[in-house]
C-alpha atoms as a PDB file:
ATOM      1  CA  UNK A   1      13.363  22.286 -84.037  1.00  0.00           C
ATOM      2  CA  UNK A   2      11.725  25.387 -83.047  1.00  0.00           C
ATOM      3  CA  UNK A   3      14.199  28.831 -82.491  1.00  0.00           C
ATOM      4  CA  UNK A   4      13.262  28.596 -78.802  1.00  0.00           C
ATOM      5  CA  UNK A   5      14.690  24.709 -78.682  1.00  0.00           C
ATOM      6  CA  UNK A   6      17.185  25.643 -80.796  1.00  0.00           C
ATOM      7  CA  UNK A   7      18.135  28.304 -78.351  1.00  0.00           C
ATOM      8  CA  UNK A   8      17.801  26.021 -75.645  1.00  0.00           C
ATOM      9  CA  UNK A   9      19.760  23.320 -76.741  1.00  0.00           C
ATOM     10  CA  UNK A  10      23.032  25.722 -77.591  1.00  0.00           C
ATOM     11  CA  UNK A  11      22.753  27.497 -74.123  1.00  0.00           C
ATOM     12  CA  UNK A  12      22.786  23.410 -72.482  1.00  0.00           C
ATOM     13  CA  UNK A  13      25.384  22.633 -74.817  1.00  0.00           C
ATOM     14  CA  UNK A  14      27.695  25.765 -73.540  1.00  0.00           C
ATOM     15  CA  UNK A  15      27.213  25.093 -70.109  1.00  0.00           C
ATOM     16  CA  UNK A  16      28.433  21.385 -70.493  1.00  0.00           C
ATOM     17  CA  UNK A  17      31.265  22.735 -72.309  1.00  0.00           C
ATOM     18  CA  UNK A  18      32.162  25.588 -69.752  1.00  0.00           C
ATOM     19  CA  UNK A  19      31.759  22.479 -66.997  1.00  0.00           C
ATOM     20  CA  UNK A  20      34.360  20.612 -68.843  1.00  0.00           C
ATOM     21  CA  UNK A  21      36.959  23.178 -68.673  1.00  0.00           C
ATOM     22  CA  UNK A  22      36.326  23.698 -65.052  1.00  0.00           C
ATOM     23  CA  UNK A  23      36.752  20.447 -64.234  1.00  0.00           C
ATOM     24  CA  UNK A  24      40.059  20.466 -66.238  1.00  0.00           C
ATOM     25  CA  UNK A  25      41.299  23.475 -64.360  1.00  0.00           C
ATOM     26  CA  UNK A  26      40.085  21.623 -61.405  1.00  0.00           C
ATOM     27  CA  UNK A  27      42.429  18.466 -62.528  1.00  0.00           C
ATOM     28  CA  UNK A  28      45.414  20.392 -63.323  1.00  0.00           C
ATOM     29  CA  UNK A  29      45.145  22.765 -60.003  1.00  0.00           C
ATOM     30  CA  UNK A  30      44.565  19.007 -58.313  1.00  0.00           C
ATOM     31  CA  UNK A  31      48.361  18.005 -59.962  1.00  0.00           C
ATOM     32  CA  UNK A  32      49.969  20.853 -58.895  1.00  0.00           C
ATOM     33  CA  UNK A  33      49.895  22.984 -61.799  1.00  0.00           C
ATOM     34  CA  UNK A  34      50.144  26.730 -61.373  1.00  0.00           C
ATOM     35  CA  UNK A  35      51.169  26.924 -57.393  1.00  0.00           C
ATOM     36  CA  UNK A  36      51.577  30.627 -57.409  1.00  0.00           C
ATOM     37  CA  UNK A  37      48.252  31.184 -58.210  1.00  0.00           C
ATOM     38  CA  UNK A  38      46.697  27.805 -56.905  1.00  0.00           C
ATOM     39  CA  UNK A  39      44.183  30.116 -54.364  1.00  0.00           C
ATOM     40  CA  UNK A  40      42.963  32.406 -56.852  1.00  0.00           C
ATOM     41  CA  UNK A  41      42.290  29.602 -59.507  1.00  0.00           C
ATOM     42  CA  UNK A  42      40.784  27.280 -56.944  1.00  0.00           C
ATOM     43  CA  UNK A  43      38.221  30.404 -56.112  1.00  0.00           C
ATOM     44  CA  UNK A  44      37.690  31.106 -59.355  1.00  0.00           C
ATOM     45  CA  UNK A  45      36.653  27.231 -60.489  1.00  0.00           C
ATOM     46  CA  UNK A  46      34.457  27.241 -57.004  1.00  0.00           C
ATOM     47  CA  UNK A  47      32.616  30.502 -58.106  1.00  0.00           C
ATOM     48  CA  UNK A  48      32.437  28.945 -61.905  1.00  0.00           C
ATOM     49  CA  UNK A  49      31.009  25.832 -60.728  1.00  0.00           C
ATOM     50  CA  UNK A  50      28.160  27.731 -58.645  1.00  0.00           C
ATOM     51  CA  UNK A  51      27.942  29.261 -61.476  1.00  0.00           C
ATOM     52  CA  UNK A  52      27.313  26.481 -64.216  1.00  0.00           C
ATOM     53  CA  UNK A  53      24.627  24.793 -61.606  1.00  0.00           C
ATOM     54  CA  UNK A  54      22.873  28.289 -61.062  1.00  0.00           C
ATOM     55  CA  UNK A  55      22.763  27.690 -64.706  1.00  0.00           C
ATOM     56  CA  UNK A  56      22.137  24.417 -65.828  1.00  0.00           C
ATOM     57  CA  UNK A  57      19.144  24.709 -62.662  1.00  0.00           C
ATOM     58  CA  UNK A  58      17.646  27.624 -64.568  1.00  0.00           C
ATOM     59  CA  UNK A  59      17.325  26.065 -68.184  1.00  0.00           C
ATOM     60  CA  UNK A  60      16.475  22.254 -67.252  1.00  0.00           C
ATOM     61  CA  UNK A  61      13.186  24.061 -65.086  1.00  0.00           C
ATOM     62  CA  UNK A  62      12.286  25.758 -68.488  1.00  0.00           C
END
């Protein structure tokens, strides 16, 4: 594996693990956890999620 797949395949594998804890946060906002912050969390998972997809988009077209 060449540095640039090597390089590839880490920034892939972060994203898929940064999507995993959003969609935990997600799950645990979903149960209730956390009410006096619910709004601010819910943004912030919204904005990570746009995020992650900007992303993932970017390195799958490369």
């Amino acid at each position: 594996m060449t540095s640039s797949e090597n390089k590839s395949s880490d920034i892939s594998e972060l994203i898929a693990l940064l999507n995993e804890d959003r969609a935990l946060i997600l799950e645990q906002i979903d149960q209730g956890e956390w009410p006096q912050v619910r709004k601010e969390l819910a943004a912030l998972e919204r904005e990570l999620s746009h995020l992650l997809t900007m992303a993932a988009e970017k390195y799958d077209s490369n």
